[in-house]
N, C-alpha and C. Protein backbone atom coordinates (compact mmCIF):
# COMPACT_ATOMS: atom_id res chain seq x y z
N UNK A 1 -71.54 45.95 -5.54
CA UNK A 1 -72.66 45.66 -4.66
C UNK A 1 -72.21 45.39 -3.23
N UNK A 2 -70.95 44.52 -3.25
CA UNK A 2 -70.40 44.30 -1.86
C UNK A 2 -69.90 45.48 -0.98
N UNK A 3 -69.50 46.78 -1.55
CA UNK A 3 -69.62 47.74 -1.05
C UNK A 3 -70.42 48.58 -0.44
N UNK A 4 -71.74 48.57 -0.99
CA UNK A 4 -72.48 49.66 -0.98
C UNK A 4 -73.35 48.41 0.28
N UNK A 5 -73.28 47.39 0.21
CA UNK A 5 -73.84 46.62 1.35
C UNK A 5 -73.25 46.92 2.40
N UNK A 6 -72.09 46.78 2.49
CA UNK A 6 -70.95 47.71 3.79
C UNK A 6 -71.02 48.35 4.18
N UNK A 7 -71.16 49.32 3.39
CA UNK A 7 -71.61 51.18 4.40
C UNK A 7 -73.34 50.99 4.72
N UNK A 8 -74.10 50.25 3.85
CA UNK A 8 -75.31 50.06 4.32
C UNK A 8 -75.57 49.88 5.90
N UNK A 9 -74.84 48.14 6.13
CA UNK A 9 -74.52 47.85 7.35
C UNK A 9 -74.13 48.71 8.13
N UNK A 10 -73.21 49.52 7.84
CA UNK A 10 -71.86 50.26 8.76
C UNK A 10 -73.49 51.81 9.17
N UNK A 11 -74.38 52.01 8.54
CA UNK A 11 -74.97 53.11 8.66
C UNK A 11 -76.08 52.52 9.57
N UNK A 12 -76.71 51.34 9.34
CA UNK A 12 -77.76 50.53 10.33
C UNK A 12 -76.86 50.59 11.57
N UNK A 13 -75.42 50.29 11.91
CA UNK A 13 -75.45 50.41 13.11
C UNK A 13 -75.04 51.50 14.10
N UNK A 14 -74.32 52.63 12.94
CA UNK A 14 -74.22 53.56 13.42
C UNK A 14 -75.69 54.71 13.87
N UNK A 15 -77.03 54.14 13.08
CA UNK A 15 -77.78 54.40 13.51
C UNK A 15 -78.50 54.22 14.94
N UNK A 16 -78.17 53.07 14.86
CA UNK A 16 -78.86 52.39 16.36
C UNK A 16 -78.03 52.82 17.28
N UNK A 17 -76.63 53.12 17.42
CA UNK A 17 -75.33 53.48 18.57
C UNK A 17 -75.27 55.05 18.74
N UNK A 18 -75.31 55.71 17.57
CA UNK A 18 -75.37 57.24 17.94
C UNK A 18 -76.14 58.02 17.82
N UNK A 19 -76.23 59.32 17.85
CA UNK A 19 -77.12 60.63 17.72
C UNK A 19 -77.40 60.59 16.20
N UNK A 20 -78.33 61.00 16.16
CA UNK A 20 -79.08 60.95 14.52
C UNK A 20 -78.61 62.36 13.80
N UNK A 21 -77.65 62.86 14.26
CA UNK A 21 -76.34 64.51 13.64
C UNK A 21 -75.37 63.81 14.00
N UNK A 22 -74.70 62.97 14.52
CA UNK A 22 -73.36 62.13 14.41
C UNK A 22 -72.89 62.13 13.10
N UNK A 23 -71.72 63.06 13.45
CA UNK A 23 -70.85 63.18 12.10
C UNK A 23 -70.53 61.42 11.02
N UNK A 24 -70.26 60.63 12.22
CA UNK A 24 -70.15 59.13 11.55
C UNK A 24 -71.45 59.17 10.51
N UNK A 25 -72.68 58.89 11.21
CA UNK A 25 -73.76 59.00 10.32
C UNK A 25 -73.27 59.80 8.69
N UNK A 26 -73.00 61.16 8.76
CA UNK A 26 -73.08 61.76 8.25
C UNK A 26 -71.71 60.98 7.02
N UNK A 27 -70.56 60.72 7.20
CA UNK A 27 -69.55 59.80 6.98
C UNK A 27 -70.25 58.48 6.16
N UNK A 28 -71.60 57.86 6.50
CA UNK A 28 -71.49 56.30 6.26
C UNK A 28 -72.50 57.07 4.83
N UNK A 29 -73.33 58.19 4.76
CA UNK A 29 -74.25 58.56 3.80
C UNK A 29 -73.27 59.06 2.43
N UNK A 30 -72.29 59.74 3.27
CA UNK A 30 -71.56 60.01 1.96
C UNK A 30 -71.02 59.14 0.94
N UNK A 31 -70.44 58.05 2.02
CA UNK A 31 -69.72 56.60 1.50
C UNK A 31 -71.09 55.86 0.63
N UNK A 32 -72.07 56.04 1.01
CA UNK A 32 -72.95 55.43 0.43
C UNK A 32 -73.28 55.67 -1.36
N UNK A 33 -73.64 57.35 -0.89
CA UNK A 33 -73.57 58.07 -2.34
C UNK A 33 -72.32 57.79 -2.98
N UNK A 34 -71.42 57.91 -2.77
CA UNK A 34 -70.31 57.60 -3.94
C UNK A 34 -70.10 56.37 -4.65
N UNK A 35 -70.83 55.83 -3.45
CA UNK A 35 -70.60 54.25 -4.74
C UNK A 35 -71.81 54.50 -5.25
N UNK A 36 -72.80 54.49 -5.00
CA UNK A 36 -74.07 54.77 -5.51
C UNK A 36 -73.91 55.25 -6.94
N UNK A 37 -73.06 56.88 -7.11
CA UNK A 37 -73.06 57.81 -8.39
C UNK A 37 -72.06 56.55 -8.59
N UNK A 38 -71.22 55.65 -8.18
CA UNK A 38 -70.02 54.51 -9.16
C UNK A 38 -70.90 54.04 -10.29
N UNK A 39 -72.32 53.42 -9.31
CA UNK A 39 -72.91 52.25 -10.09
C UNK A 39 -73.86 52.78 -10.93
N UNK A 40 -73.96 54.87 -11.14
CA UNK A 40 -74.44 55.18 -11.92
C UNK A 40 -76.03 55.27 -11.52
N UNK A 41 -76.09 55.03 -10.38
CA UNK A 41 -77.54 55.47 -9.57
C UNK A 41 -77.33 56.84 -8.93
N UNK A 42 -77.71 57.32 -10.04
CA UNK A 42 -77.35 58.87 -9.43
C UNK A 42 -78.55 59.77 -8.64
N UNK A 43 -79.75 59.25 -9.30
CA UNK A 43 -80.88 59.82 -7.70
C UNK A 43 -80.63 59.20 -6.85
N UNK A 44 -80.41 58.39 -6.70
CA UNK A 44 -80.20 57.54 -5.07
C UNK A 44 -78.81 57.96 -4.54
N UNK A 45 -78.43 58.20 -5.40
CA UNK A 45 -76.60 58.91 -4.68
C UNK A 45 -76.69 60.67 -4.64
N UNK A 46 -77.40 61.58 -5.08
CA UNK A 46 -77.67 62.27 -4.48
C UNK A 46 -78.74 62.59 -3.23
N UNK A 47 -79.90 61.63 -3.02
CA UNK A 47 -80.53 61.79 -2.17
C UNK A 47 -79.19 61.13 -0.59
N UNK A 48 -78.70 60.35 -0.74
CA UNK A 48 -77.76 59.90 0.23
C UNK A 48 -76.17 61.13 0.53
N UNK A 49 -75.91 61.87 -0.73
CA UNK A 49 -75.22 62.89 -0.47
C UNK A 49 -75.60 63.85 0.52
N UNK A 50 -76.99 63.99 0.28
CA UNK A 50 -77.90 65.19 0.90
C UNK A 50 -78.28 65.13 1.97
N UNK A 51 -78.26 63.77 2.49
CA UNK A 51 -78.41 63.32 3.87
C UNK A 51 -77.34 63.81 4.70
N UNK A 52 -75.91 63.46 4.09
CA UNK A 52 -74.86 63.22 4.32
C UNK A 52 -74.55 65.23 4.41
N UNK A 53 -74.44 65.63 3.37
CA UNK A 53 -74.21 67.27 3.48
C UNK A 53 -74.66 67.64 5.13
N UNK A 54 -76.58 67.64 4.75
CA UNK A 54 -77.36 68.26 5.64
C UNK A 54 -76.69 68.25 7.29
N UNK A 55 -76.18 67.03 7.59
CA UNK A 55 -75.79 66.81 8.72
C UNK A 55 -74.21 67.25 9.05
N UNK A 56 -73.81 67.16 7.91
CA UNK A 56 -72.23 68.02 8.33
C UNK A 56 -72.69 69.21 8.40
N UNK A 57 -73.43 70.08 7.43
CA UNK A 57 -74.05 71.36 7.75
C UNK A 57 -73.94 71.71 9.33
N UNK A 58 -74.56 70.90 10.15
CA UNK A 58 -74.75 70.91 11.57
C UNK A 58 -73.79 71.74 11.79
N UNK A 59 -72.49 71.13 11.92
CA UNK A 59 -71.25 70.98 12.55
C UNK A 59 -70.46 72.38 11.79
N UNK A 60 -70.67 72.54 10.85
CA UNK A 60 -70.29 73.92 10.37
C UNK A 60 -68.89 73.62 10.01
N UNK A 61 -68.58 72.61 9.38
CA UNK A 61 -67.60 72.16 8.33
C UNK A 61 -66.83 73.12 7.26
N UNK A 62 -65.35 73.08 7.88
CA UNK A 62 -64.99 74.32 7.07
C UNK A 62 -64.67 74.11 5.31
N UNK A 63 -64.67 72.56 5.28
CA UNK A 63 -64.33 72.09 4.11
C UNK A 63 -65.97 72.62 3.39
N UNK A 64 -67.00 72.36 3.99
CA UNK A 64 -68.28 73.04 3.42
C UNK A 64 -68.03 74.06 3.22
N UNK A 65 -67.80 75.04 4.17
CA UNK A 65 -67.79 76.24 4.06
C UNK A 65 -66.88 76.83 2.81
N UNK A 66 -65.61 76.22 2.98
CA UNK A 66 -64.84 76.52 1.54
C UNK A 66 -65.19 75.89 0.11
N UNK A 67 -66.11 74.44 0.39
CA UNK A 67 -66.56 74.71 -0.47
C UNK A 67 -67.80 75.40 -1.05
N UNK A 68 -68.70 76.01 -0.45
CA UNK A 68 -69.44 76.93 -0.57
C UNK A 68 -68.83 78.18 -1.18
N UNK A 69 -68.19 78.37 -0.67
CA UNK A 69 -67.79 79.76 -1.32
C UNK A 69 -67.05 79.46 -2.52
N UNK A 70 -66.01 78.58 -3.10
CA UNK A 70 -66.10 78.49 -4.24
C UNK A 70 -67.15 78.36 -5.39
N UNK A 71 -67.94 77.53 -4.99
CA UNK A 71 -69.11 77.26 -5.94
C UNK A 71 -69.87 78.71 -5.93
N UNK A 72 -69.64 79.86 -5.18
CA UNK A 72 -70.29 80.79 -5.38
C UNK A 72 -69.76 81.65 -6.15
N UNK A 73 -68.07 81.75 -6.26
CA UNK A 73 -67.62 82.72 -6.96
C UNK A 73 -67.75 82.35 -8.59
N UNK A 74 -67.75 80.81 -8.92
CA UNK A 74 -67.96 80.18 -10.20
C UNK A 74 -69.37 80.50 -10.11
N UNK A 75 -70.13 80.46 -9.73
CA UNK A 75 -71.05 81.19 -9.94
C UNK A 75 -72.25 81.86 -10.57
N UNK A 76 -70.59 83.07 -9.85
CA UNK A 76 -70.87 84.83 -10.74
C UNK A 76 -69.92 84.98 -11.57
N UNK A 77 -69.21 83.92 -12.03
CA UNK A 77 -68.33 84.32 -12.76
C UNK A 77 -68.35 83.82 -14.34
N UNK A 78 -69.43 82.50 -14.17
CA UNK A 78 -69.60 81.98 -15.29
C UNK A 78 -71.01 81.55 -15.51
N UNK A 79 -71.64 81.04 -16.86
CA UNK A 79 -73.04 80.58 -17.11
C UNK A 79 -72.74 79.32 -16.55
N UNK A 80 -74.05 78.55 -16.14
CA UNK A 80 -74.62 77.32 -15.75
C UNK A 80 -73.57 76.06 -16.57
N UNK A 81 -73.62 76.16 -17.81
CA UNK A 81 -73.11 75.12 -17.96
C UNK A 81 -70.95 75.02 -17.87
N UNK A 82 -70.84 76.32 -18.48
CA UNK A 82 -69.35 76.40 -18.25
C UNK A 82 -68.85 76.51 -16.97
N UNK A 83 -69.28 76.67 -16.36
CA UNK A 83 -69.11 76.69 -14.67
C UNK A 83 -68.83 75.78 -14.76
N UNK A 84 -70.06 74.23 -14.68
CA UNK A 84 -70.15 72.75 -13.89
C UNK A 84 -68.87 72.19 -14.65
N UNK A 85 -68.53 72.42 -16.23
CA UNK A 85 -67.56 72.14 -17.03
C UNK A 85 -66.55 72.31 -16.52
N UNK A 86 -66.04 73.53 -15.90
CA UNK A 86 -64.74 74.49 -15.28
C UNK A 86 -64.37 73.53 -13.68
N UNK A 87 -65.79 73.52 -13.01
CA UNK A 87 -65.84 73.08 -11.96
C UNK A 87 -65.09 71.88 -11.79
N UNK A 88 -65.66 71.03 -12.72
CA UNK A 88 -65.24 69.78 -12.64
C UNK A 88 -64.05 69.47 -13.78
N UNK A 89 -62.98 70.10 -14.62
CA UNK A 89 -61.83 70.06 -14.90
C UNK A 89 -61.51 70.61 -14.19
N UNK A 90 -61.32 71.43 -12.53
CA UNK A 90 -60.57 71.59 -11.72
C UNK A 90 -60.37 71.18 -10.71
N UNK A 91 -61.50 70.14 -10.50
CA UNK A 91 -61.93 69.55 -8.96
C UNK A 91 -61.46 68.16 -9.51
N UNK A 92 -61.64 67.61 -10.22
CA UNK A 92 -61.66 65.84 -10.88
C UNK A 92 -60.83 65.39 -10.13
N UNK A 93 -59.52 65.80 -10.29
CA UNK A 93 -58.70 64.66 -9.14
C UNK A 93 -58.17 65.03 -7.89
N UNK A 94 -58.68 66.11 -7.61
CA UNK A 94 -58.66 66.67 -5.93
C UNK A 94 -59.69 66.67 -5.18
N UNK A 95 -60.58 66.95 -5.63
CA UNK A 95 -62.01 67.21 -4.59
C UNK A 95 -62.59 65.97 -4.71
N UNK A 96 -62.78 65.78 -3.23
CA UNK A 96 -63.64 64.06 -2.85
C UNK A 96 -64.48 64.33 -2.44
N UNK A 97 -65.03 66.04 -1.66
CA UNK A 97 -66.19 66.28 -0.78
C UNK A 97 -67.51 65.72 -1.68
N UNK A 98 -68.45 65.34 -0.77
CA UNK A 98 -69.76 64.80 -1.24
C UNK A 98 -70.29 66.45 -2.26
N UNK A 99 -69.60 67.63 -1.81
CA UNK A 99 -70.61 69.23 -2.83
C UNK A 99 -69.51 68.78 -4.14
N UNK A 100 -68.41 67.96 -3.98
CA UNK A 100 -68.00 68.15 -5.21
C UNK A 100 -68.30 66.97 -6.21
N UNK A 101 -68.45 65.66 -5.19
CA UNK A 101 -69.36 64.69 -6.12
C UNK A 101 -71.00 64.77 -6.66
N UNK A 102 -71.89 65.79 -5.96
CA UNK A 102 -72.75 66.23 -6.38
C UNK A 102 -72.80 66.93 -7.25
N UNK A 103 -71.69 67.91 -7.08
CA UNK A 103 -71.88 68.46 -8.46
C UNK A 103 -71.72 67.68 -9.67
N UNK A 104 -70.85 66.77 -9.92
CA UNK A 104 -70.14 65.85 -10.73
C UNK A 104 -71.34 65.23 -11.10
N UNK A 105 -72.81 65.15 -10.11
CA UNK A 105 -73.85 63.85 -10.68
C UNK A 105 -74.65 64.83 -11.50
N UNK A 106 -74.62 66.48 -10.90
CA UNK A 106 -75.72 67.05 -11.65
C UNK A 106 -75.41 67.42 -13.01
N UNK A 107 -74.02 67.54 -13.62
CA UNK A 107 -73.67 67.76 -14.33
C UNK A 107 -73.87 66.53 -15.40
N UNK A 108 -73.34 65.36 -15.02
CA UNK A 108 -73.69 64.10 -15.67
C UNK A 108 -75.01 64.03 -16.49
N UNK A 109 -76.05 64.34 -15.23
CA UNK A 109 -77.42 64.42 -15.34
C UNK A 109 -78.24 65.83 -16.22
N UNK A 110 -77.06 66.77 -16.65
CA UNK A 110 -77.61 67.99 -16.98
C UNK A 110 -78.40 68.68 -16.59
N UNK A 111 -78.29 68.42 -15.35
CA UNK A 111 -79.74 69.00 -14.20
C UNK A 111 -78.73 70.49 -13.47
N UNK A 112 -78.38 71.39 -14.37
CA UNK A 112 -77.22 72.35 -14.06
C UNK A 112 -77.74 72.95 -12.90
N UNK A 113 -79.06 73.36 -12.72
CA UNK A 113 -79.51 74.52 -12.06
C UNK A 113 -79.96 73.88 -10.78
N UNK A 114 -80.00 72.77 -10.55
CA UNK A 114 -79.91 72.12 -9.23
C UNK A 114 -78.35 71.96 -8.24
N UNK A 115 -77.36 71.78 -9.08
CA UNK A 115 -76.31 72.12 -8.08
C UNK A 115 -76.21 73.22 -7.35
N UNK A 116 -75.49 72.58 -6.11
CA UNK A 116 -75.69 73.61 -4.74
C UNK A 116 -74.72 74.35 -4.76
């Protein structure tokens, strides 16, 4: 709880100090969602991922971008559920991006056909 109060704070004031596409912004939403999917609030940690994506989107993030294109070749390469399975025994202890903790919640959630 003492965490997710932290980036709370840390996002109230980065709200009030910068541009509302400020990558920080975009930084305090992600931090948010991950503890969020910790404590197993996983709509509320993807709606805060999505905040967090949308606005790196802006900026044209190559870590997005690469990960975009992976998630596309898994794809076409596999069904819905062996994908998110594949996805995530290959990402688990490397990938921290918020597309790879989303995927991680939709999968949890069996909500396959909503990952991005």
């Amino acid at each position: 709880e003492k965490a997710l109060e932290d980036h709370k704070l840390a996002l109230d004031i980065r709200i009030k100090v910068l541009r509302k596409d400020d990558i920080h912004i975009a930084t305090s939403y992600n931090n948010i969602g991950r503890v969020l999917a910790e404590q197993g609030k996983l709509d509320d940690s993807i709606v805060a991922l999505r905040k967090g994506i949308a606005i790196e989107r802006g900026f044209g993030s190559t870590q997005i971008e690469k990960s975009d294109k992976n998630f596309d070749m898994y794809s076409n390469e596999l069904n819905r559920r062996e994908k998110t399975r594949s996805m995530r025994r290959q990402t688990s202890n490397s990938a921290t991006s918020p597309q790879s903790l989303l995927g991680r919640i939709f999968m949890k959630m069996g909500k396959f056909d909503l990952a991005e």
